[in-house]
Protein backbone atom coordinates (compact mmCIF):
# COMPACT_ATOMS: atom_id res chain seq x y z
CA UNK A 1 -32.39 41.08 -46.94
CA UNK A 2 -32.52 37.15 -46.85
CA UNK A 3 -30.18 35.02 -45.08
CA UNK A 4 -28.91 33.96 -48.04
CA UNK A 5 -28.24 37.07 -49.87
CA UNK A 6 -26.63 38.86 -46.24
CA UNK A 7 -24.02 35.64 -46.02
CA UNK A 8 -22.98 36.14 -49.77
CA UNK A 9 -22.88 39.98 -49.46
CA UNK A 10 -20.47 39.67 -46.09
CA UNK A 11 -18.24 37.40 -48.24
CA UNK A 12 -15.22 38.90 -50.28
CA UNK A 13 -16.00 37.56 -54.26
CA UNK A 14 -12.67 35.36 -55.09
CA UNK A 15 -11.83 33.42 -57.96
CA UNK A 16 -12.36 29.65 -56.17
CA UNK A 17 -16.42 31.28 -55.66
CA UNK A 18 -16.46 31.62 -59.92
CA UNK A 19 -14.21 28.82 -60.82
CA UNK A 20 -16.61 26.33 -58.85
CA UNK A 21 -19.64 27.85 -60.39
CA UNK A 22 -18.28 27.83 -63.72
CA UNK A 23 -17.24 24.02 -63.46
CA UNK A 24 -20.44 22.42 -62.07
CA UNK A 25 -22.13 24.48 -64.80
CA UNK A 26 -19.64 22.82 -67.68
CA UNK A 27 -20.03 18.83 -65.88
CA UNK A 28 -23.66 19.20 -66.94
CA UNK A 29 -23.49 21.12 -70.31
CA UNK A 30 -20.56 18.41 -71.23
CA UNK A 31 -22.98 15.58 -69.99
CA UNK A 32 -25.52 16.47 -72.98
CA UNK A 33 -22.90 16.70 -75.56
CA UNK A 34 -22.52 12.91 -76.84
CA UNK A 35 -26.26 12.41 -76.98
CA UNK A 36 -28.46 15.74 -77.91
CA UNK A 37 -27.33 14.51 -81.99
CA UNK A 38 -28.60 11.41 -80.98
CA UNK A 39 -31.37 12.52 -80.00
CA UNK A 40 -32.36 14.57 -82.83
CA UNK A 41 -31.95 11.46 -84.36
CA UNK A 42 -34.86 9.55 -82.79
CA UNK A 43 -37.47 12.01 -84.86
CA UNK A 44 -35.37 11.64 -88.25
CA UNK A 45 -34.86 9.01 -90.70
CA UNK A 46 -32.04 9.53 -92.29
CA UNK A 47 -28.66 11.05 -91.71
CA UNK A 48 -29.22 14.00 -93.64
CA UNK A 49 -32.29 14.67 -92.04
CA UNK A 50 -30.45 14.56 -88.53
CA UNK A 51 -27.63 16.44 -89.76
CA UNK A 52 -30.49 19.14 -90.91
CA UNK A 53 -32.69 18.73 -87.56
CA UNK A 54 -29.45 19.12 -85.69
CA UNK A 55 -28.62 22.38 -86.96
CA UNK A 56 -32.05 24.16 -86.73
CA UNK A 57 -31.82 23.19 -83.06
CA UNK A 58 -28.60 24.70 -82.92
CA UNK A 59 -29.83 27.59 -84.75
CA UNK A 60 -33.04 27.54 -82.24
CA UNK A 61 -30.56 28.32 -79.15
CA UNK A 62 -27.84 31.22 -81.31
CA UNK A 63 -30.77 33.28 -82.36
CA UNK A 64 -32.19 33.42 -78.80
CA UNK A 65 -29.18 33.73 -77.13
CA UNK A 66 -27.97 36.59 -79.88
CA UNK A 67 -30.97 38.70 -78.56
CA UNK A 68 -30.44 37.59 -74.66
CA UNK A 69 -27.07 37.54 -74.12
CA UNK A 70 -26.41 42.07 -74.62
CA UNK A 71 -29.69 41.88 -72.09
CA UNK A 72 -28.46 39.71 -69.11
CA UNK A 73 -24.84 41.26 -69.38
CA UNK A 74 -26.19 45.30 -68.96
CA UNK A 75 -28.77 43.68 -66.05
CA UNK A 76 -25.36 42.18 -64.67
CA UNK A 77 -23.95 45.91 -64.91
CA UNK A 78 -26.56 47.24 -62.75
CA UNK A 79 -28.00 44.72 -60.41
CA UNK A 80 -24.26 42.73 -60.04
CA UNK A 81 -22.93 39.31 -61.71
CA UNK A 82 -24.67 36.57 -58.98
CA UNK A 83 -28.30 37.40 -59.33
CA UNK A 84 -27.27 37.01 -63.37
CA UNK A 85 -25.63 33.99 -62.79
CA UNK A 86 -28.57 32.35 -61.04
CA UNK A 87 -31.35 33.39 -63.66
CA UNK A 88 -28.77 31.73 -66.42
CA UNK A 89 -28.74 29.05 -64.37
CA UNK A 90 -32.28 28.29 -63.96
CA UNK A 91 -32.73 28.52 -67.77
CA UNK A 92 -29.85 25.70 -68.33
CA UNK A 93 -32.37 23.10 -65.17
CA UNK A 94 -35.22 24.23 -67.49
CA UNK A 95 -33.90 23.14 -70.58
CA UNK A 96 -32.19 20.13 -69.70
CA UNK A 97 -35.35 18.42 -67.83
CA UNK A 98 -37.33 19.25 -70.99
CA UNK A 99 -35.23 18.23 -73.50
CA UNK A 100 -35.02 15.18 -71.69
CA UNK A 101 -39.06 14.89 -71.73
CA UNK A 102 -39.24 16.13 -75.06
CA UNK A 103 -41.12 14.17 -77.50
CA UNK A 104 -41.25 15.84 -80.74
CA UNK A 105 -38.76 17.98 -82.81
CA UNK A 106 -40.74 21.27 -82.39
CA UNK A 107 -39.99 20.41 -78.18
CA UNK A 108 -36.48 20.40 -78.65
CA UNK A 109 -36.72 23.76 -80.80
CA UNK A 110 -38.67 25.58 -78.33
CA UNK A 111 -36.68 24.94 -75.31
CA UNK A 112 -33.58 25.53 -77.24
CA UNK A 113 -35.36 28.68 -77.54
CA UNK A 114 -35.87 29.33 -73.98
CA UNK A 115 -32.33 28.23 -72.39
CA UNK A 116 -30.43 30.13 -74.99
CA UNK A 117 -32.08 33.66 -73.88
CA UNK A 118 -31.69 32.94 -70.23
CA UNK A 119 -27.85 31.33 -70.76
CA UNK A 120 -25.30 33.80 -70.17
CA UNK A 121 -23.08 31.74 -67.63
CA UNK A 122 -19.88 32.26 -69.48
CA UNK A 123 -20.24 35.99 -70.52
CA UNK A 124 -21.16 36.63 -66.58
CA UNK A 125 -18.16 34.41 -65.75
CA UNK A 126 -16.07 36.73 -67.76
CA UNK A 127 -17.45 39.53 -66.07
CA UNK A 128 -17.10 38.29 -62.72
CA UNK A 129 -13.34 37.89 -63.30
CA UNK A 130 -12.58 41.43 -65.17
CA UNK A 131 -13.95 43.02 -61.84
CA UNK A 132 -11.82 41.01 -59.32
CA UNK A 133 -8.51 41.04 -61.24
CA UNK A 134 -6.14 43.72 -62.70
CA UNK A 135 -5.56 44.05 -66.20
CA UNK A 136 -2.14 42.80 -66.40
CA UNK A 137 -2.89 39.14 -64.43
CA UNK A 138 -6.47 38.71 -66.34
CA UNK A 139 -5.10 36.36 -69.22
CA UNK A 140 -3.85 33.74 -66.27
CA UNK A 141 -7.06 33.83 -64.60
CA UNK A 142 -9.21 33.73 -67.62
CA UNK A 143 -7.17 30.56 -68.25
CA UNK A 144 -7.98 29.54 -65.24
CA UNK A 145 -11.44 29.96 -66.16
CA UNK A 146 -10.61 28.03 -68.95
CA UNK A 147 -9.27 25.08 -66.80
CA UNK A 148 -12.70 24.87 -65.29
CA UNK A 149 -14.70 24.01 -68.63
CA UNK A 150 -12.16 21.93 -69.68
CA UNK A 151 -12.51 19.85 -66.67
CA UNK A 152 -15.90 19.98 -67.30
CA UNK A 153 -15.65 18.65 -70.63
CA UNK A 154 -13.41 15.55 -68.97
CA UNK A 155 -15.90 14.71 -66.73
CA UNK A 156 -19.35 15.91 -68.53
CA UNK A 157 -19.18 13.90 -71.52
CA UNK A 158 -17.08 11.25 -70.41
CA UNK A 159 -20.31 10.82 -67.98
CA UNK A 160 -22.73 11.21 -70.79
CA UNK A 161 -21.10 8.84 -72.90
CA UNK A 162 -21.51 6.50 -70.11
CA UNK A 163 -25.56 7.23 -69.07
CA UNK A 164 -26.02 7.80 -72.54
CA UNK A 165 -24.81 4.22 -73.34
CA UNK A 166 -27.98 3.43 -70.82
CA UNK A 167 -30.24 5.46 -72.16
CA UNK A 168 -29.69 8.68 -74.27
CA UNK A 169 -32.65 10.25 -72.09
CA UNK A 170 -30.48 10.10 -68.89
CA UNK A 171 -27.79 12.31 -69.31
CA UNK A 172 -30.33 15.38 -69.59
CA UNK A 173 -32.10 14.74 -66.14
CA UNK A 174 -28.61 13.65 -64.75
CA UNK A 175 -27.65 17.49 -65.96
CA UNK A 176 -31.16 18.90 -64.31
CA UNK A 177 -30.15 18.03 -61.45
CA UNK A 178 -26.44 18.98 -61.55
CA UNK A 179 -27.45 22.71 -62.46
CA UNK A 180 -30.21 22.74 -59.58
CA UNK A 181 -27.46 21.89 -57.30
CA UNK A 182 -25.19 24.82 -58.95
CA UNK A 183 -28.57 27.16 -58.32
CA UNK A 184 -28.34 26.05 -54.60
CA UNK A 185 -24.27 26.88 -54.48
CA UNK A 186 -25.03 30.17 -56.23
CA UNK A 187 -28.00 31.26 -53.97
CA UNK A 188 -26.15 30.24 -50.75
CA UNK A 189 -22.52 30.24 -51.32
CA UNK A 190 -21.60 32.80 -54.37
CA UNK A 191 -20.65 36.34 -52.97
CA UNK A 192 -21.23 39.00 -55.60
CA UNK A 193 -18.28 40.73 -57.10
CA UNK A 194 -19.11 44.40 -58.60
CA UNK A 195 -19.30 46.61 -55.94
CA UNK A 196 -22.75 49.27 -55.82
CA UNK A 197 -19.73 51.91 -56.88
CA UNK A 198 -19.13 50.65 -60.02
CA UNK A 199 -22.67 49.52 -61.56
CA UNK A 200 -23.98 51.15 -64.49
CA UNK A 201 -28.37 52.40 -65.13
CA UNK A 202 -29.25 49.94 -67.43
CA UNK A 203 -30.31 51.23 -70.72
CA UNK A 204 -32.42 49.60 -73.97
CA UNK A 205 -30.18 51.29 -76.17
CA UNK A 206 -27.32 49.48 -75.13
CA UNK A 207 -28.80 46.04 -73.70
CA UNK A 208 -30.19 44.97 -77.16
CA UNK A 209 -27.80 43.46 -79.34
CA UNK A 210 -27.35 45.91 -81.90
CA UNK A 211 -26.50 48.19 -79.15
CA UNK A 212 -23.90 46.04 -77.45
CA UNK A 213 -22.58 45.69 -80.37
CA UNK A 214 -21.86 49.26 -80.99
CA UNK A 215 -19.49 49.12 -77.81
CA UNK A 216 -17.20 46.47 -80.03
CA UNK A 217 -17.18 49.39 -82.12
CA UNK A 218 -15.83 51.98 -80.21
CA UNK A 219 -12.35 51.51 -80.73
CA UNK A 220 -10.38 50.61 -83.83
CA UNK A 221 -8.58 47.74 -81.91
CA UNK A 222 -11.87 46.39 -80.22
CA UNK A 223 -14.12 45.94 -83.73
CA UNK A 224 -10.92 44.07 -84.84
CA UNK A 225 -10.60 41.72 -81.70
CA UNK A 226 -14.27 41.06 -81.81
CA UNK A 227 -13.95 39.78 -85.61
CA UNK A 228 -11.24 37.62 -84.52
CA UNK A 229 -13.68 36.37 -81.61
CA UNK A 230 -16.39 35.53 -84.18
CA UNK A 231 -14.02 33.36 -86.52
CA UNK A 232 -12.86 31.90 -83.93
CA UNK A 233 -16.22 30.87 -82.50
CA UNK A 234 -17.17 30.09 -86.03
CA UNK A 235 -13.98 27.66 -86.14
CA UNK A 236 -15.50 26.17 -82.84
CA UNK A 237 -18.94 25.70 -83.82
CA UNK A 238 -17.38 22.55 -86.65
CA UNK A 239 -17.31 20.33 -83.15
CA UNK A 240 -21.02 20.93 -81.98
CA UNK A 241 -22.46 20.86 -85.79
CA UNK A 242 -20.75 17.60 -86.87
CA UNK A 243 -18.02 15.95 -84.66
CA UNK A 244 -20.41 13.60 -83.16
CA UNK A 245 -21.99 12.42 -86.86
CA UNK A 246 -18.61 12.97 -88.41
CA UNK A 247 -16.98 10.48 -85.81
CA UNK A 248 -19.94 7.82 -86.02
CA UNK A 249 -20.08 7.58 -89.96
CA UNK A 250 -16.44 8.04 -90.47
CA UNK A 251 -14.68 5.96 -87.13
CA UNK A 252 -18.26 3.68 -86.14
CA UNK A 253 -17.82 5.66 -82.50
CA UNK A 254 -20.80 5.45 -80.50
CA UNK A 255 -21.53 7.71 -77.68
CA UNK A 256 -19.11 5.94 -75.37
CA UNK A 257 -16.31 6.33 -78.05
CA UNK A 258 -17.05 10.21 -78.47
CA UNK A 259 -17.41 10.88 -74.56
CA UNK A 260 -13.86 9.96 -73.86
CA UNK A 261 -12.53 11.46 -77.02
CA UNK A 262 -13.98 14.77 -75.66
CA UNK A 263 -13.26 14.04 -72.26
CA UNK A 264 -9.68 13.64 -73.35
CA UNK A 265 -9.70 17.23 -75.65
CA UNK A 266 -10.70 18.50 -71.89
CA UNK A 267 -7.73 17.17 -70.44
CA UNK A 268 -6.06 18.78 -72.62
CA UNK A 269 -7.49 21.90 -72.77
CA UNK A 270 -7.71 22.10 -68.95
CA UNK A 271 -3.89 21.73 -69.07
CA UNK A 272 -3.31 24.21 -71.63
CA UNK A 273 -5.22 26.74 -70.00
CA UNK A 274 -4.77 26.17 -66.54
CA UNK A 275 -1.14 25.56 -66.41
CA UNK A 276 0.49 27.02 -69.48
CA UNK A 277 -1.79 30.29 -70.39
CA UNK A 278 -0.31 32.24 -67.53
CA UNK A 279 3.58 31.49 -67.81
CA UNK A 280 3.45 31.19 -71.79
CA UNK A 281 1.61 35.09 -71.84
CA UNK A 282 4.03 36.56 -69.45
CA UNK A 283 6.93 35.37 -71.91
CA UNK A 284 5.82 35.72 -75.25
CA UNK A 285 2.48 39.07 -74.23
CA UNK A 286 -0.92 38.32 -74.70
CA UNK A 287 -0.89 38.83 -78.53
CA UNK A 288 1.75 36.23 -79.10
CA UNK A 289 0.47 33.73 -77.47
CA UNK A 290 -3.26 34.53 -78.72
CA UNK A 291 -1.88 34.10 -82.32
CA UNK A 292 0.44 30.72 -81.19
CA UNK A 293 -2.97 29.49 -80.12
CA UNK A 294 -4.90 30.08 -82.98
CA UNK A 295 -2.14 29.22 -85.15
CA UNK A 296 -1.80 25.67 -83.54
CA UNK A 297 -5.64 25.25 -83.46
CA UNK A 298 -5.50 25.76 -87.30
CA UNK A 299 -3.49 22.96 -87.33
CA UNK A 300 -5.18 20.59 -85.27
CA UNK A 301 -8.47 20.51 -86.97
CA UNK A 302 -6.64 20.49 -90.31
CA UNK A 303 -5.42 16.97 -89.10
CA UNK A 304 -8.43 15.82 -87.37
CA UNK A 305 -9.89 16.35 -90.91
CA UNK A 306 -7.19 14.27 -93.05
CA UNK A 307 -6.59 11.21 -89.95
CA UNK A 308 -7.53 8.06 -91.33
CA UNK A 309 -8.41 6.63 -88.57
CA UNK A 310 -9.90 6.76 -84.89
CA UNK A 311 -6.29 6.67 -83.64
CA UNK A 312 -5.05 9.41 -85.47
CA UNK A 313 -7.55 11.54 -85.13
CA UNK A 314 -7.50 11.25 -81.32
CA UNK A 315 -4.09 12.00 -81.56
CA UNK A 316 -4.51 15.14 -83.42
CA UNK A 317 -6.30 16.91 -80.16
CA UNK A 318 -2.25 17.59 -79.08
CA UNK A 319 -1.77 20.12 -81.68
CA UNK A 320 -5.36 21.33 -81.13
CA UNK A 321 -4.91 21.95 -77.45
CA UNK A 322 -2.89 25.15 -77.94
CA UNK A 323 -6.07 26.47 -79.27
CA UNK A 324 -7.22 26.85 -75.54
CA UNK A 325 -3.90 29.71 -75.51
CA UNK A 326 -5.86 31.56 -77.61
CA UNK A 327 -9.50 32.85 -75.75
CA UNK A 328 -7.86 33.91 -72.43
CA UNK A 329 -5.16 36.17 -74.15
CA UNK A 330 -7.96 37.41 -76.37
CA UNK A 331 -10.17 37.98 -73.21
CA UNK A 332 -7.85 39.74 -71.54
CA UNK A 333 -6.62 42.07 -74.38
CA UNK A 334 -10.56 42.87 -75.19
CA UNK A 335 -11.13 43.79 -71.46
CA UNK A 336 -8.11 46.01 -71.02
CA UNK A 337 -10.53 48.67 -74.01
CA UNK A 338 -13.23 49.31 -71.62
CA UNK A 339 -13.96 50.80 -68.20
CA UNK A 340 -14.62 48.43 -64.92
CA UNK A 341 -18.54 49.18 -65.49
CA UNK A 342 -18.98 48.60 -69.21
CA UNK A 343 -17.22 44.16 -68.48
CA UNK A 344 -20.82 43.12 -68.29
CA UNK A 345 -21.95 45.05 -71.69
CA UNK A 346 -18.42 43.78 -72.92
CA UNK A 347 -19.03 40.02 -72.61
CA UNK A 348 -22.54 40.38 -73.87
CA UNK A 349 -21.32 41.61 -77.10
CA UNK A 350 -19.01 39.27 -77.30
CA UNK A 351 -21.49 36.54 -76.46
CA UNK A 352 -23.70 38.00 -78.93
CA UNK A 353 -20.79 37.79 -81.90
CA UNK A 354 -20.74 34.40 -80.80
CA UNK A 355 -24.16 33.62 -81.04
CA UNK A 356 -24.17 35.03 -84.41
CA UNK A 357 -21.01 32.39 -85.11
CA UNK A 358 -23.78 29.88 -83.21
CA UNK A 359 -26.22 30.72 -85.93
CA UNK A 360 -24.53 30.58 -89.01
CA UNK A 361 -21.84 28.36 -88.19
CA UNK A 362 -23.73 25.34 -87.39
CA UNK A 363 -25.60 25.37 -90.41
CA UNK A 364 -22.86 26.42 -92.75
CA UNK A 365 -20.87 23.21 -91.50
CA UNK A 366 -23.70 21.11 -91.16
CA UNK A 367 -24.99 21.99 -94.76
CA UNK A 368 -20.90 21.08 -96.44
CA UNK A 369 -21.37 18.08 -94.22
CA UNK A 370 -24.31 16.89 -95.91
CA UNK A 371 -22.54 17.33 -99.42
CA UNK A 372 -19.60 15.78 -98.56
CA UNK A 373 -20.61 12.41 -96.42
CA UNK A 374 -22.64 9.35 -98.39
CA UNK A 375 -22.07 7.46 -101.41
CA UNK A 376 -23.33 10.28 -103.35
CA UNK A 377 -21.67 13.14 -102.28
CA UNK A 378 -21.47 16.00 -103.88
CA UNK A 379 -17.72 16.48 -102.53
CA UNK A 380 -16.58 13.35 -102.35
CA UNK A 381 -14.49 14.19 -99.22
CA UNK A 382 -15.90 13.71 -95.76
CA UNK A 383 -13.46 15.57 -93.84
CA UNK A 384 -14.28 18.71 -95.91
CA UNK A 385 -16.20 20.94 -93.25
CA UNK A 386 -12.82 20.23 -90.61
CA UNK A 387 -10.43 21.50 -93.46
CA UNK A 388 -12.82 24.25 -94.23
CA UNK A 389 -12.83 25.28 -90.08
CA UNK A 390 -8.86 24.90 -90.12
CA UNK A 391 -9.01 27.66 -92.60
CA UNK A 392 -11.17 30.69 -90.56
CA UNK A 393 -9.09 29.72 -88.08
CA UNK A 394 -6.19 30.58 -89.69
CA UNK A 395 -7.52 33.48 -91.00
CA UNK A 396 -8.01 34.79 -87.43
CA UNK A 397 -4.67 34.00 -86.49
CA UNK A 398 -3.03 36.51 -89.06
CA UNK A 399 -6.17 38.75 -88.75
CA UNK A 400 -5.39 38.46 -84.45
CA UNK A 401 -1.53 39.05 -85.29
CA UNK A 402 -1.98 42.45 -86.86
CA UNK A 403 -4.57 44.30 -85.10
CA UNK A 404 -3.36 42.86 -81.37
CA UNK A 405 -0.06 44.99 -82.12
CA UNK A 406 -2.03 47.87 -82.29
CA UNK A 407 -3.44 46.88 -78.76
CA UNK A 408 -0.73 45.94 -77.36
CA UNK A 409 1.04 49.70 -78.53
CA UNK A 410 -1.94 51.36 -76.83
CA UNK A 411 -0.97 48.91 -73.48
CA UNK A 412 2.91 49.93 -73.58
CA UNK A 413 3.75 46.09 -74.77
CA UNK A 414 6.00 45.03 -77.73
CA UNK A 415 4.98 45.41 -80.75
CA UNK A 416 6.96 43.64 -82.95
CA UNK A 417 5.76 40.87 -85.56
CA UNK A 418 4.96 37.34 -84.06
């Protein structure tokens, strides 16, 4: 055994280990987010075309990470979370240094290609917590996973927006580097966290995605908590597709402008989940506060696509925020279906549903978009694609509100209407 791996093995796994990980991992995914539209943008010439280009490279990264995800999270059930973490990891230096080189359209594709079969940071993340926590405190410390991408969307785009303003090249080595100093903190600082006890053979039938996803199947509450998991990944997806093209032709924001917008939604977020998740689930039970979350969420994008202005639609991210009440509650109620060794297989499903919301949803919303921005719109209403995500995301709050009870009957909680 290697230095390296005998110090991690002698150390006890621990949430600070994960939440660390997880953070220096969001700082330089964040970083990319004001400028990879922009990007796409320096091999188009028009908006439409970038709106289009944008979306195929979004779709480039769902379909691979649709077919990786079920993969990395049974080879996480067998061989443990860190060596997982490390491969994901090293896909996410890969990409960023080549995207950053890239100099044609079918570049960016490609390695969108690559770094979405090796990226399975969060599902591992997921996994890493499920083993080190008991069922009823995993909603708090989910939201404290939570905390830790929201503070890396403060300080990842708000740092993009800034190098971007430089050069829009920048923020993608600035992010190479960041995750080859996570790959360093993994290799000689993360301790792995599913004991040799509790790993599972890995198996074919069950690492490909079709597989995986017949785990979401085996329970009545489970399918229905993973359909609420894809809507509201499919909600999500209306930031990635079109916020930054959306805030530039509607609000003139440049990539400074949209790096502190998004740095502020991390604030929030980061608040949400960090401080509230935990005291607002052990008052109101997981599947309240999931549905409160959801609910609110609904709301906010509803806003953000009516606000007039810059002002206003900065302002509407307070409503939003108590959308970040809605994943760890969710998490926690999915987790509580399964045994200790089938996490892993667990959040690769569930990473796979939401690649599946990563390959339709981007191109769903980019496509209304695209009909409903320009003098010649088809729908003469540019906020359309926001209203239209406000809407699955209310239909996964009263989808979330009835089949939760059922889970939370199975758990012994209350059961009674939100």
């Amino acid at each position: 055994m290697t230095m390296a791996g005998s110090s991690t093995g002698r150390r006890a796994a621990a949430m600070p280990f994960i939440m660390l990980t997880v953070l220096i991992d969001m700082v330089a995914i964040g970083l990319i987010v004001p400028v990879l539209p922009l990007l796409v943008g320096t091999f188009t010439t028009s908006p439409a075309q970038q709106t289009f280009w944008f979306g195929v490279v979004s779709f480039a990264f769902g379909i691979a990470n649709f077919f990786g995800s079920p993969v990395l999270g049974g080879l996480s059930d067998r061989y443990g979370r860190r060596p997982v973490l490390l491969i994901g990891v090293s896909g996410l230096a890969l990409s960023f240094f080549v995207t950053g080189l890239a100099t044609a359209l079918w570049m960016l594709i490609a390695v969108r290609l690559v770094s979405g079969a090796m990226q399975a940071n969060a599902a591992v993340a997921n996994a890493y917590v499920a083993d080190i926590t008991p069922p009823e405190d995993r909603a708090r410390r989910f939201g404290l996973v939570g905390a830790m991408f929201g503070l890396g969307f403060i300080l990842g785009p708000a740092m993009g927006g800034l190098l971007g303003s430089i050069s829009i090249h920048l923020p993608f080595f600035v992010a190479g580097a960041l995750a080859i100093v996570n790959w360093l903190y993994g290799w000689f600082v993360l301790p792995e966290s599913l004991p040799a006890a509790n790993r599972m053979a890995f198996a074919w039938r069950r690492a490909n995605p079709f597989g995986a996803l017949r785990l979401l199947r085996s329970h009545a509450e489970l399918a229905g908590l993973a359909i609420v998991n894809f809507l509201l990944y499919f909600a999500h997806h209306v930031f990635s597709a079109v916020f930054v093209l959306y805030a530039g032709h509607r609000y003139g924001w440049g990539a400074l402008q949209v790096g502190l917008v998004l740095a502020f939604a991390g604030a929030l977020d980061m608040l949400v989940q960090g401080v509230l998740v935990g005291p607002v689930a052990k008052r109101l039970g997981d599947r309240r506060t999931m549905v409160l979350g959801l609910a609110g969420g609904a709301i906010g994008i509803a806003c953000m696509g009516l606000a007039p202005n810059g002002v206003l639609f900065a302002l509407t991210m307070l409503p939003n925020a108590l959308w970040g009440l809605a994943m760890p509650t969710l998490q926690a109620l999915m987790t509580r279906r399964v045994s200790e060794s089938e996490q892993g297989q667990l959040q690769g499903a569930n990473m796979s549903v939401a690649s599946i919301a990563g390959i339709f949803s981007p191109l769903f919303f980019g496509w209304v978009y695209s009909i409903s921005s320009g003098t010649d719109a088809m729908i003469p209403f540019i906020g359309t694609s926001l209203l239209l995500a406000a809407v699955v995301l209310a239909a996964a709050a009263l989808i979330g509100a009835r089949v939760a009870g059922a889970a939370e009957r199975d758990d012994g909680g209350p059961a009674a209407a939100p």
